[in-house]
N, C-alpha and C. Protein backbone atom coordinates (compact mmCIF):
# COMPACT_ATOMS: atom_id res chain seq x y z
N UNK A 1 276.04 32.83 92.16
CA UNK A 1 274.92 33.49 92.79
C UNK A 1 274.64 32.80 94.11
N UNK A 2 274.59 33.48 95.06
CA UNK A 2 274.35 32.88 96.28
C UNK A 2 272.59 32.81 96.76
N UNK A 3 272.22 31.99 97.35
CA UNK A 3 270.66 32.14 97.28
C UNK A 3 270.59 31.44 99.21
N UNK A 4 269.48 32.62 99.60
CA UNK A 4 269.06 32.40 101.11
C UNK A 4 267.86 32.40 101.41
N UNK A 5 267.48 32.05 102.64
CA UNK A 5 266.27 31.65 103.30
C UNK A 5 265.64 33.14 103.12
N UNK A 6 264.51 33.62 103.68
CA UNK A 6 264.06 35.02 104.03
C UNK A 6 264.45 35.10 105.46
N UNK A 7 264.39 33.91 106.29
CA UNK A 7 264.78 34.19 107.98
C UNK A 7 266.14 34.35 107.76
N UNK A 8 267.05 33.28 107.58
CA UNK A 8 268.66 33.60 107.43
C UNK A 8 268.81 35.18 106.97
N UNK A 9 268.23 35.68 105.57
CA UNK A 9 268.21 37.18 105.02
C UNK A 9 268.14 38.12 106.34
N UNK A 10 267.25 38.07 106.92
CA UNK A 10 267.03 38.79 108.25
C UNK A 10 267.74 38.45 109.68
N UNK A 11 267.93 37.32 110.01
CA UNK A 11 268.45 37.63 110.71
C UNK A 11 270.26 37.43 110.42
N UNK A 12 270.66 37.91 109.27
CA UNK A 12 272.67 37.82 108.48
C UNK A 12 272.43 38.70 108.04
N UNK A 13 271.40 40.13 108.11
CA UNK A 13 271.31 41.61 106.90
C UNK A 13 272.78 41.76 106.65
N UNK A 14 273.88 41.92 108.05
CA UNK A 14 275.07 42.43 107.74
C UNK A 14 275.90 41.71 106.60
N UNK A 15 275.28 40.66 106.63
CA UNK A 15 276.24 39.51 105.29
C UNK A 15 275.42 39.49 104.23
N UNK A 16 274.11 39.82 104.50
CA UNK A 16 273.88 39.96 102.81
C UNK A 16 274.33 41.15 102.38
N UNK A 17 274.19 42.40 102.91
CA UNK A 17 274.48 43.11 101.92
C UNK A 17 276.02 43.17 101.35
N UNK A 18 276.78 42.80 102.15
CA UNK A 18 278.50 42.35 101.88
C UNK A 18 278.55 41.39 100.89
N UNK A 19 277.80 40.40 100.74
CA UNK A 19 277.25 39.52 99.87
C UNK A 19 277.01 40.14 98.70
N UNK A 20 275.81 40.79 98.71
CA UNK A 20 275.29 41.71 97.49
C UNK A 20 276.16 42.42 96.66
N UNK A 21 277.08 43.01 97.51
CA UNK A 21 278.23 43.87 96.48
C UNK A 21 279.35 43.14 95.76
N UNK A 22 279.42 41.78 95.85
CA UNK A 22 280.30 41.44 95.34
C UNK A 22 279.42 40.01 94.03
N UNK A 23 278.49 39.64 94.76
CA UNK A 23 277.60 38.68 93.73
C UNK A 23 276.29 38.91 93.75
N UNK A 24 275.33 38.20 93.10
CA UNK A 24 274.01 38.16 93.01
C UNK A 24 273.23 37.95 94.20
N UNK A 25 272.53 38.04 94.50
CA UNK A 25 272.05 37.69 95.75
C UNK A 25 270.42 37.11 95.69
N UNK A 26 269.78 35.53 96.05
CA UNK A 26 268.55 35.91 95.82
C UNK A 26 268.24 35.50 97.13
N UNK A 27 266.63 35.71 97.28
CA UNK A 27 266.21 35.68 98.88
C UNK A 27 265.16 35.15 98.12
N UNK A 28 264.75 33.52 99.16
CA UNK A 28 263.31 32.68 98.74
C UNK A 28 262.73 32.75 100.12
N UNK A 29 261.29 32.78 99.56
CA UNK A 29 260.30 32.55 101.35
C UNK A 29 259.54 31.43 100.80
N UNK A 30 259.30 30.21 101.22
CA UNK A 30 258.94 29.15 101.22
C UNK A 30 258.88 28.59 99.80
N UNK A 31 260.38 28.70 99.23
CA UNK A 31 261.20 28.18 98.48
C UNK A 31 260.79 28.73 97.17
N UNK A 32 260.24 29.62 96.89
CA UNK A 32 259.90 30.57 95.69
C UNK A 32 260.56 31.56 95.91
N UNK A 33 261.78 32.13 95.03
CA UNK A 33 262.41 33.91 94.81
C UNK A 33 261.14 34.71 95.13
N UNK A 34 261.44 35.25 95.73
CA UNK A 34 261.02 36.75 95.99
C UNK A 34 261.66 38.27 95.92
N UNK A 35 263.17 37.84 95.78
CA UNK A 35 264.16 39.39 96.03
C UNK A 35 265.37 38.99 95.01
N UNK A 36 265.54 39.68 94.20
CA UNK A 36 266.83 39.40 93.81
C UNK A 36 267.74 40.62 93.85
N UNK A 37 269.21 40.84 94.28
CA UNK A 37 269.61 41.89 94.55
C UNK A 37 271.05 41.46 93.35
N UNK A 38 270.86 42.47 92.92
CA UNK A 38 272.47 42.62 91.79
C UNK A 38 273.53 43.72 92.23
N UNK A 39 274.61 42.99 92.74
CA UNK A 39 275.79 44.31 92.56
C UNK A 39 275.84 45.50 91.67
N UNK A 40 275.55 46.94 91.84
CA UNK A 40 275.55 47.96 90.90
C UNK A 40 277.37 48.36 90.97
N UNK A 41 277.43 48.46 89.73
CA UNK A 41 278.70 49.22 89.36
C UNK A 41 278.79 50.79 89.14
N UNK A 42 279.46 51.56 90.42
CA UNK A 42 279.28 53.07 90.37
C UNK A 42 280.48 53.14 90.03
């Protein structure tokens, strides 16, 4: 599971979501989760 800043999240959108489709993804804002994104299988 890869885990990022909320600024890095915003300003790398293009790599998280490339990120997202292949692993977990979480996003912390002053070091508490706030987002967690899971690869969906279509």
């Amino acid at each position: 599971m890869k885990v990022m800043a909320a600024k890095e999240a915003k300003n790398r959108f293009g790599m998280l979501m490339d990120s997202a489709q292949r692993e977990p993804v979480a996003i912390e804002k002053h070091g508490r989760r706030v987002i967690f994104y899971k690869p969906s299988k279509i």
